[in-house]
Protein backbone atom coordinates (compact mmCIF):
# COMPACT_ATOMS: atom_id res chain seq x y z
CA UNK A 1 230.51 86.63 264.40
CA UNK A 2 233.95 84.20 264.02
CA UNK A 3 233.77 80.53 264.35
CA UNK A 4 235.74 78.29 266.81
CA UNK A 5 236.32 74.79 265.20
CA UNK A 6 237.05 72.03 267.63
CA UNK A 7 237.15 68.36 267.48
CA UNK A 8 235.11 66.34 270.04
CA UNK A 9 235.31 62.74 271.15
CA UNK A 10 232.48 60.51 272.72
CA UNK A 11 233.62 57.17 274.65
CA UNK A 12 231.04 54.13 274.74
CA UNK A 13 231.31 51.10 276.74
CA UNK A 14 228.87 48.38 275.29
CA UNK A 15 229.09 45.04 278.09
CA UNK A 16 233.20 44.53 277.17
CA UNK A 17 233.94 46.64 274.39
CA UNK A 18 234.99 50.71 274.74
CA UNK A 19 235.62 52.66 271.83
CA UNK A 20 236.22 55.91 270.97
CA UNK A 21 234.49 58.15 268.40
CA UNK A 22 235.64 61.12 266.68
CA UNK A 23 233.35 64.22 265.50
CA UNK A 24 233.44 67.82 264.07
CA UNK A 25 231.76 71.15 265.35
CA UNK A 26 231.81 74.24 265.14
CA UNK A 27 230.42 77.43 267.36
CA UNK A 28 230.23 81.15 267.66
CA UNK A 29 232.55 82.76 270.02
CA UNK A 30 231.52 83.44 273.03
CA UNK A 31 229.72 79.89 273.21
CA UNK A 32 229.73 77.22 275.37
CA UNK A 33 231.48 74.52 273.57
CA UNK A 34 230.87 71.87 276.65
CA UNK A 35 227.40 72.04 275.92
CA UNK A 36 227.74 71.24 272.42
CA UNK A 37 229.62 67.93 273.98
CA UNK A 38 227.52 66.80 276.32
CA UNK A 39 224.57 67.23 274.06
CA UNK A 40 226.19 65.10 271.55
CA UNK A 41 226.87 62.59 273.76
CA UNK A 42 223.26 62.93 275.79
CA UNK A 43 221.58 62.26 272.12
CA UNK A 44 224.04 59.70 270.46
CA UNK A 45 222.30 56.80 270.55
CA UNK A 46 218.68 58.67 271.02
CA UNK A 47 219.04 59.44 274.96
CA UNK A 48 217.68 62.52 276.67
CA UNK A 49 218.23 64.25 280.30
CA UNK A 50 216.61 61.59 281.67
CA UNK A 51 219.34 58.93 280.81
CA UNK A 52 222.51 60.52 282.89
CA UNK A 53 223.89 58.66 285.39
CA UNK A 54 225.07 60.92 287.95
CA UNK A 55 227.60 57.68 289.60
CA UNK A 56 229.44 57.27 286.41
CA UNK A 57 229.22 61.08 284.93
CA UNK A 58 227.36 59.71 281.67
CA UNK A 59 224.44 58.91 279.75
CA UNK A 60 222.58 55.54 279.59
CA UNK A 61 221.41 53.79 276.67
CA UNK A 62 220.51 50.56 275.13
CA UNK A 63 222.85 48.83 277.35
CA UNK A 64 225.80 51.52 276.71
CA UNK A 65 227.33 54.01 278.47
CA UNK A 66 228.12 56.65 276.44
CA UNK A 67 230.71 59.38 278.19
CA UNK A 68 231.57 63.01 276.84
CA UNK A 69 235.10 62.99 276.27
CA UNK A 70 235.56 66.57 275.75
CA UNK A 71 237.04 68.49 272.66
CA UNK A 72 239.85 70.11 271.36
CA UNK A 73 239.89 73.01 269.36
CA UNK A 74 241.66 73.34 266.00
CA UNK A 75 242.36 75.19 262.98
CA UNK A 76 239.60 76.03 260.27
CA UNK A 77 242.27 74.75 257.63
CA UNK A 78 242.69 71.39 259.89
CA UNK A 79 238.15 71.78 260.15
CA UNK A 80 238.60 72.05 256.47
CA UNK A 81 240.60 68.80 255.89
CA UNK A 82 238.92 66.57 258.89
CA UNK A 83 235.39 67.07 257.67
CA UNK A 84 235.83 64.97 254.40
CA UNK A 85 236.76 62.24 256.65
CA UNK A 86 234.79 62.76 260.15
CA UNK A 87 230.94 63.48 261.05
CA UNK A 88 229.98 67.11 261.64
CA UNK A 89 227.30 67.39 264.53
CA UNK A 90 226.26 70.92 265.50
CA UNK A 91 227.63 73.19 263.04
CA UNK A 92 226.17 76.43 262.67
């Protein structure tokens, strides 16, 4: 089965400070490519179901919020380049 590459961001907001960060996945077609998000954001700093906050639309942890900012999908030749650079979560 063929690949869809995609580039996903998660948004945290620690007290004052929001940042974004950038990562790299990949998935069959046919998949679901919002679940690969929100699991990555659900688990980046060691959360679980139980942490979303349904009022703000995000999980909860360690003081953070920590929001799935979606993805984008691009090119295996842009995957290629990217993934010296960025994280890969979730690539199968």
């Amino acid at each position: 089965m063929s690949k869809k590459y995609f580039i996903g961001t998660v948004h945290e907001v620690n007290g004052s400070m929001e940042y974004d960060t950038k990562y790299l996945f990949t998935i069959d077609k046919g998949q679901n490519r919002d679940e690969h998000t929100r699991k990555v954001a659900m688990e980046w700093r060691g959360g679980d179901e139980e942490d979303y906050d349904e009022y703000y639309d995000c999980f909860r942890s360690n003081g953070s919020l920590i929001f799935d900012h979606g993805s984008k999908q691009i090119t295996k030749e842009e995957f290629d380049v990217m993934k010296k650079h960025l994280a890969v979560l979730y690539s199968k």
